[in-house]
N, C-alpha and C. Protein backbone atom coordinates (compact mmCIF):
# COMPACT_ATOMS: atom_id res chain seq x y z
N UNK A 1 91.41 -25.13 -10.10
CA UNK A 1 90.48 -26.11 -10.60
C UNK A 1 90.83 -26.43 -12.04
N UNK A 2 90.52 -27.41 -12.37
CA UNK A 2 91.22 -28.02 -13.84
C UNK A 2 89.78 -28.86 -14.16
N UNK A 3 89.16 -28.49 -15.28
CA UNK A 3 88.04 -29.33 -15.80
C UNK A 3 88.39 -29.70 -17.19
N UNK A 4 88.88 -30.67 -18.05
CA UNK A 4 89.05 -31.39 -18.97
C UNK A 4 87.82 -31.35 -19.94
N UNK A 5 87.54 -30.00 -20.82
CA UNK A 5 86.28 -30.15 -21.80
C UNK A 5 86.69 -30.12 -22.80
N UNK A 6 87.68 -31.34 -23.24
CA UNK A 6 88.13 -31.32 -24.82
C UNK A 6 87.34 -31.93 -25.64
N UNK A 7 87.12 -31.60 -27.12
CA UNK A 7 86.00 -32.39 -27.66
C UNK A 7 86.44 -33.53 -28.08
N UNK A 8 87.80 -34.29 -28.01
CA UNK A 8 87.70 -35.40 -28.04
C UNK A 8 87.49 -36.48 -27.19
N UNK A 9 86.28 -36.25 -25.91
CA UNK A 9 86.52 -36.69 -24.87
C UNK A 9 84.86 -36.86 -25.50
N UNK A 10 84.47 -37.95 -24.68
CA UNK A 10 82.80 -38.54 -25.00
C UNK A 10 82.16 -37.44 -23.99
N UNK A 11 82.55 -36.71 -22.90
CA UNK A 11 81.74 -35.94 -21.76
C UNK A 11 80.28 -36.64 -21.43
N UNK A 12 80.33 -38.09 -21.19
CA UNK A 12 79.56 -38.79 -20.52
C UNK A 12 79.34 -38.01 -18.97
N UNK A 13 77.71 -37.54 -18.74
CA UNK A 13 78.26 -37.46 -16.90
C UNK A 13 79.59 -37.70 -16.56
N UNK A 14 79.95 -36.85 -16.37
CA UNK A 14 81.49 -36.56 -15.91
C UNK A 14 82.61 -36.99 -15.73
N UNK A 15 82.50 -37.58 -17.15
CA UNK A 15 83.74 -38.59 -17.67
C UNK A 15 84.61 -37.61 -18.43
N UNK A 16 85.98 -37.50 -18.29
CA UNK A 16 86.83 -36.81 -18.90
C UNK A 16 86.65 -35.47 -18.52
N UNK A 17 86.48 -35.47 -16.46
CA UNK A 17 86.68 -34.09 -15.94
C UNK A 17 87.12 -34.46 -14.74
N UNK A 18 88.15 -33.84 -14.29
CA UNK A 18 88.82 -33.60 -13.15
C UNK A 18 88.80 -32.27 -12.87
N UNK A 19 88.76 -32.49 -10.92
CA UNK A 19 89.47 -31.18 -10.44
C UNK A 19 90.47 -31.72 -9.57
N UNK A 20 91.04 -30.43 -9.74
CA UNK A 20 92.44 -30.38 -9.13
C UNK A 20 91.93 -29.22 -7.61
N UNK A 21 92.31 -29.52 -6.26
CA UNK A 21 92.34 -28.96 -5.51
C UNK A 21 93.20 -28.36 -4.70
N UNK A 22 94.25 -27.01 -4.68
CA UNK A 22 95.14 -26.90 -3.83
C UNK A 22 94.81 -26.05 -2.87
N UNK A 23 95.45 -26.27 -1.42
CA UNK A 23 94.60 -25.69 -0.31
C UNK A 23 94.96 -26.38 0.91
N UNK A 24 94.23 -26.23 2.27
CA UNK A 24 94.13 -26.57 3.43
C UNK A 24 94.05 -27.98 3.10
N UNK A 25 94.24 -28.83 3.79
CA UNK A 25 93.39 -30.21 3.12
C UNK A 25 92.50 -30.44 4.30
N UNK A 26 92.66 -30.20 5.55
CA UNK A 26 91.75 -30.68 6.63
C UNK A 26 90.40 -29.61 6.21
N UNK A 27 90.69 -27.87 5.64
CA UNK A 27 89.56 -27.60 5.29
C UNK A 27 88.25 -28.24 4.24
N UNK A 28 89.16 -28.28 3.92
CA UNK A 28 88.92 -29.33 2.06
C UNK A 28 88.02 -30.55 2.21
N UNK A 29 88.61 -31.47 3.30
CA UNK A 29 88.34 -32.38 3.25
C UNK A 29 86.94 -32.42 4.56
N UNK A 30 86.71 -31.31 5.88
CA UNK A 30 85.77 -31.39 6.56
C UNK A 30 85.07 -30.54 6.11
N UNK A 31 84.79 -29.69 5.69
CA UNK A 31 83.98 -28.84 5.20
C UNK A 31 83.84 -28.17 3.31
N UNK A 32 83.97 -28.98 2.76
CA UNK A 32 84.20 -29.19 1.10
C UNK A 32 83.45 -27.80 0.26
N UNK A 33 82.04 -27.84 0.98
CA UNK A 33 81.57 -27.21 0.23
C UNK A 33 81.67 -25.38 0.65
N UNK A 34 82.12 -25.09 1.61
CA UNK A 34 82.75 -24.09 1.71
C UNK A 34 83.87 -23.77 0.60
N UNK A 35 84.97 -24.53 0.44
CA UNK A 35 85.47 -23.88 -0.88
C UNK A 35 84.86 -24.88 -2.39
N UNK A 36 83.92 -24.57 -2.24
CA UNK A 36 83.24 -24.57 -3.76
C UNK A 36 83.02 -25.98 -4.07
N UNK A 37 83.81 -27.11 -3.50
CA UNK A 37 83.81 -28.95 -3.76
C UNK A 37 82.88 -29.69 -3.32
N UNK A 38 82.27 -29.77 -4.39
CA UNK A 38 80.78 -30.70 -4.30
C UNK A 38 81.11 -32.52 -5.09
N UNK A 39 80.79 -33.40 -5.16
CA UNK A 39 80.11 -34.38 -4.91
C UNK A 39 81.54 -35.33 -4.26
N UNK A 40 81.61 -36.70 -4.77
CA UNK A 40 82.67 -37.73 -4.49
C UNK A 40 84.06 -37.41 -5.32
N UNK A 41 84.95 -37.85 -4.83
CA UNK A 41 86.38 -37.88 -5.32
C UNK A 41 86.96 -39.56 -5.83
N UNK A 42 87.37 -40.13 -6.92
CA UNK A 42 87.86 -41.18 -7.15
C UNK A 42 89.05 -41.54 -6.45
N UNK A 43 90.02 -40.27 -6.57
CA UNK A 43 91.52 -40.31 -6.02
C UNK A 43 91.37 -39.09 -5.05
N UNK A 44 92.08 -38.98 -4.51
CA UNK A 44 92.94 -38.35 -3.16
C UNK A 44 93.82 -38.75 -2.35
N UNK A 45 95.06 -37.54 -2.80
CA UNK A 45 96.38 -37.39 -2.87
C UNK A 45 96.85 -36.44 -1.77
N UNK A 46 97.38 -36.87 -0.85
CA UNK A 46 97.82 -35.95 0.43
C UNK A 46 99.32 -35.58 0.41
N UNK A 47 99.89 -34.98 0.54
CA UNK A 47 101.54 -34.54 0.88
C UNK A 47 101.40 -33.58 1.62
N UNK A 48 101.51 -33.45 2.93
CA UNK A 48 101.42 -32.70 3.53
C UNK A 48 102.98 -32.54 3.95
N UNK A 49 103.28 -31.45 4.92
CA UNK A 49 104.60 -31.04 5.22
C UNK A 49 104.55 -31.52 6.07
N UNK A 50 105.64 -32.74 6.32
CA UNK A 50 106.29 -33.68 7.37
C UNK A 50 106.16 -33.16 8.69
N UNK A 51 106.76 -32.35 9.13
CA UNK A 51 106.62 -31.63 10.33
C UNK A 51 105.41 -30.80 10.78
N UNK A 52 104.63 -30.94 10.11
CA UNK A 52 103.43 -29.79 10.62
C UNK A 52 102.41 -30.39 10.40
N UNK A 53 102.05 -31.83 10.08
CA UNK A 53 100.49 -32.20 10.27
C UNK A 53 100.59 -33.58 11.77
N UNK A 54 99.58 -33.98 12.01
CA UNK A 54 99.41 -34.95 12.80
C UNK A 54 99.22 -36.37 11.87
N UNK A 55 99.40 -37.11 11.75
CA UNK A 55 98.90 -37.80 10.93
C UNK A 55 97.46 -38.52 11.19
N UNK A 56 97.55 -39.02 12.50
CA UNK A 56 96.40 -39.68 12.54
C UNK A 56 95.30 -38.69 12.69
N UNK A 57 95.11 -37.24 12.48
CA UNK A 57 94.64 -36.30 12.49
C UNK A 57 93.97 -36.16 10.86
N UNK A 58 94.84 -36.37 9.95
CA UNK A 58 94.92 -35.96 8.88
C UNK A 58 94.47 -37.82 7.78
N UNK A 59 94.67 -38.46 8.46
CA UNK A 59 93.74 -40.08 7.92
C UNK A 59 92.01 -39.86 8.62
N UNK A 60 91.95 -39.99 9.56
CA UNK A 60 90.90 -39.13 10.38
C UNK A 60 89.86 -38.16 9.25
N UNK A 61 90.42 -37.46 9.09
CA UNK A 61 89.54 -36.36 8.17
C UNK A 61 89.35 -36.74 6.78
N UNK A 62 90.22 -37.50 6.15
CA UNK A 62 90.30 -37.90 5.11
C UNK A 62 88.76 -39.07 5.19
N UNK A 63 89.20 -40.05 5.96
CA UNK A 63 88.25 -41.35 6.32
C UNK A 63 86.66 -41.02 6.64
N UNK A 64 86.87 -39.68 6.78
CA UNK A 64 85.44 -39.53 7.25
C UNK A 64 84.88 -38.15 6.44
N UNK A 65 85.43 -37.90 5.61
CA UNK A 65 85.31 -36.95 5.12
C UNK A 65 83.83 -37.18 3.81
N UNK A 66 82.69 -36.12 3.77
CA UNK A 66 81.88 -35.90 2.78
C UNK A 66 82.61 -36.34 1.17
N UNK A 67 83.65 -36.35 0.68
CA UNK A 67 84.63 -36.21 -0.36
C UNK A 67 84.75 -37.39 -0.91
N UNK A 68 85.08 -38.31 -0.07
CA UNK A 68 85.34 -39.86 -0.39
C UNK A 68 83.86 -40.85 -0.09
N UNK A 69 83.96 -41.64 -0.84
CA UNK A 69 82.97 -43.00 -0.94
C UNK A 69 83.28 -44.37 -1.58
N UNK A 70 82.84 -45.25 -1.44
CA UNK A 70 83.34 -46.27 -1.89
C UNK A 70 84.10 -46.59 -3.03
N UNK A 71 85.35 -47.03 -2.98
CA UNK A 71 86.21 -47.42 -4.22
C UNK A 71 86.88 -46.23 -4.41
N UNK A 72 86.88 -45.17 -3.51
CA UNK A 72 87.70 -44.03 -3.16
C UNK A 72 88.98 -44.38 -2.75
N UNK A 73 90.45 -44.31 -3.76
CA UNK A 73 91.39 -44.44 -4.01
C UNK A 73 92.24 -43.39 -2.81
N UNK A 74 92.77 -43.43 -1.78
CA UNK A 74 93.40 -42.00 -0.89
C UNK A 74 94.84 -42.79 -0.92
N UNK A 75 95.81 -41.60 -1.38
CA UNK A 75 97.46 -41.47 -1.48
C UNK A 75 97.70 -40.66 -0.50
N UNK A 76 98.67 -41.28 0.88
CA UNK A 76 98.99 -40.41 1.62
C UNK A 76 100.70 -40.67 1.93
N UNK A 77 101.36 -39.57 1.85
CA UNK A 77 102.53 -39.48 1.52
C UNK A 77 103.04 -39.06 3.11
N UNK A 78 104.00 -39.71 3.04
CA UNK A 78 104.53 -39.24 4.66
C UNK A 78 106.01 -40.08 4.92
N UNK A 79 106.80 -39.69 5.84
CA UNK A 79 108.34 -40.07 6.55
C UNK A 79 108.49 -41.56 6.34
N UNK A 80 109.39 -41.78 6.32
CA UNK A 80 110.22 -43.49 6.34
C UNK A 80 110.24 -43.11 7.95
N UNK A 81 110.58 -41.84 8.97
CA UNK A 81 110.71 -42.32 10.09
C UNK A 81 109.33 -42.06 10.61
N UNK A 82 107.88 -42.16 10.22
CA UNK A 82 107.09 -42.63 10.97
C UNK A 82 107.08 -43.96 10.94
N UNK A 83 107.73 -44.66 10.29
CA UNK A 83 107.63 -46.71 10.32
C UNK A 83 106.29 -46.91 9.10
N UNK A 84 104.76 -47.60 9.76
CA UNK A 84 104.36 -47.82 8.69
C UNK A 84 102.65 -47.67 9.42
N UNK A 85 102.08 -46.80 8.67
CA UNK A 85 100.58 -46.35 8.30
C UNK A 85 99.82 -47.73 9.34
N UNK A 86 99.04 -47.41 9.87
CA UNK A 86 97.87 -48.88 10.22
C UNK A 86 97.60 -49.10 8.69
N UNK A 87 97.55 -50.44 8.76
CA UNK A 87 96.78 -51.18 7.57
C UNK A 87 95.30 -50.96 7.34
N UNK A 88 94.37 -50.75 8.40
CA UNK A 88 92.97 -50.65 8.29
C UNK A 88 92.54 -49.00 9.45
N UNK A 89 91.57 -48.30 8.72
CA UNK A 89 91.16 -47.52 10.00
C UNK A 89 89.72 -47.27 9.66
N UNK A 90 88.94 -47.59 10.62
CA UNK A 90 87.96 -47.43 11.31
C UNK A 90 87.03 -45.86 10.54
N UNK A 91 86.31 -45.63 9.54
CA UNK A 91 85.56 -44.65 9.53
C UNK A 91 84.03 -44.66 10.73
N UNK A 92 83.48 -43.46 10.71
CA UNK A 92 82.63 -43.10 11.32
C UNK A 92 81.61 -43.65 11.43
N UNK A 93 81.46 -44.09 9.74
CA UNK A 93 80.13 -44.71 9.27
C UNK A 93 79.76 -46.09 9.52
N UNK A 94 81.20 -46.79 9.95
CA UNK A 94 81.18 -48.25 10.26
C UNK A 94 82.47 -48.55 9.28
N UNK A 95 82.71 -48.08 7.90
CA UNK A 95 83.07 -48.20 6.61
C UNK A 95 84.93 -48.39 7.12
N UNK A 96 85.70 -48.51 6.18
CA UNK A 96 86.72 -48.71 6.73
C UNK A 96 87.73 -48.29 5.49
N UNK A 97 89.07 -47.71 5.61
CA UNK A 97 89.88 -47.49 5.20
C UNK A 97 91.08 -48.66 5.14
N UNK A 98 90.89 -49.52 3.70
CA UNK A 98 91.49 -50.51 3.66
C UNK A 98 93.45 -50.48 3.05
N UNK A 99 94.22 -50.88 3.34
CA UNK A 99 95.35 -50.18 3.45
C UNK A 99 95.91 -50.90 2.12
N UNK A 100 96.17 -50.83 0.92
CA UNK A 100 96.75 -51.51 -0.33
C UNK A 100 97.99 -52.11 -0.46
N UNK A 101 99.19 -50.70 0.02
CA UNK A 101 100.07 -50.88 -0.70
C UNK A 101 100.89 -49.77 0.76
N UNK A 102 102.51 -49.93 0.93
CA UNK A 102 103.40 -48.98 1.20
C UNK A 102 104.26 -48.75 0.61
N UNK A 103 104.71 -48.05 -0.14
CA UNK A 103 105.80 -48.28 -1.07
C UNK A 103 107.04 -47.02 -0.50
N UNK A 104 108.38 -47.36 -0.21
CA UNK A 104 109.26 -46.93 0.18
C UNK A 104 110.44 -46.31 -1.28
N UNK A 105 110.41 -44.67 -1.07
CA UNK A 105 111.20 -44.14 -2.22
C UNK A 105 111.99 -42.87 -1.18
N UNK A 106 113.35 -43.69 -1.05
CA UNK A 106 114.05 -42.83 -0.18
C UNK A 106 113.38 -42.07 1.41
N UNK A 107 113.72 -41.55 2.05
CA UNK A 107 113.02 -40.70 2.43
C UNK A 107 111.52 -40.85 2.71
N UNK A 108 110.70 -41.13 1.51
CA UNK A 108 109.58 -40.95 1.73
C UNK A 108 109.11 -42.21 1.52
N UNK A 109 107.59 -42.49 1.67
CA UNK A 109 106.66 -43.50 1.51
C UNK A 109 105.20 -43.24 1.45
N UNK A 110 105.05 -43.47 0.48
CA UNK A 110 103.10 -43.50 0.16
C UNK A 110 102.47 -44.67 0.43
N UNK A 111 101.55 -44.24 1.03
CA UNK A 111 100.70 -45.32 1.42
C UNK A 111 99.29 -45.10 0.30
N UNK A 112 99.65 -46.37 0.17
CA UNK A 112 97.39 -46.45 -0.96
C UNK A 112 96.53 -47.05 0.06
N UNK A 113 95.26 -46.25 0.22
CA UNK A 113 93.93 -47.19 0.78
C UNK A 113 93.09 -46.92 -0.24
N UNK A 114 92.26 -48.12 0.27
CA UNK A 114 91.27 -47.84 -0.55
C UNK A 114 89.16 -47.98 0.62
N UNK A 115 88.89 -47.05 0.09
CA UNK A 115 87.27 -46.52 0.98
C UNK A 115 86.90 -47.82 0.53
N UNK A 116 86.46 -48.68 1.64
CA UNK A 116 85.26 -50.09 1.41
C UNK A 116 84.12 -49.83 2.71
């Protein structure tokens, strides 16, 4: 966990604090407050190991996850040989995971959505 309490920071309600989370991410992200992560997330950043997640498993949990809410920024990093991310996916709530950007760097490619 990384919380930013420098005094040159205004510490408005929880301006100039981040956490940093490393861990399970499907735990993380369905059940949060089990390891200690309470309210909304601005960004969320996935890299998971190529070979060992599902993806649409792992957008899934993300999209519907307690963690994210509107204007919720999600980076998900994954293969040039999966081709290319759906553009839109379907949350639980009705809400939808809007697809930004794919950007191709060798090998890999991140995808940006953004929670609307």
């Amino acid at each position: 966990r990384f919380d930013n309490n420098d005094d040159n920071n205004n510490n408005n309600e929880g301006e100039g604090r981040g956490q940093v989370v490393c861990g399970d991410a499907f735990a993380a992200l369905r059940t949060p407050e089990k390891l200690g992560i309470h309210g909304k997330f601005h960004l969320v950043t996935l890299c998971p190991p190529y070979e060992e997640v599902v993806y649409a498993d792992l957008i899934d949990a993300v999209a519907n996850s307690p963690l994210v809410g509107d204007d919720t920024i999600i980076m998900v990093e994954y293969p040039v040989e999966l081709g290319c991310l759906p553009h839109v996916f379907t949350r639980k709530d009705g809400g939808k995971l809007i697809g930004l950007r794919n950007r191709r760097y060798g090998r890999t490619v991140i995808a940006m959505y953004i929670v609307n």
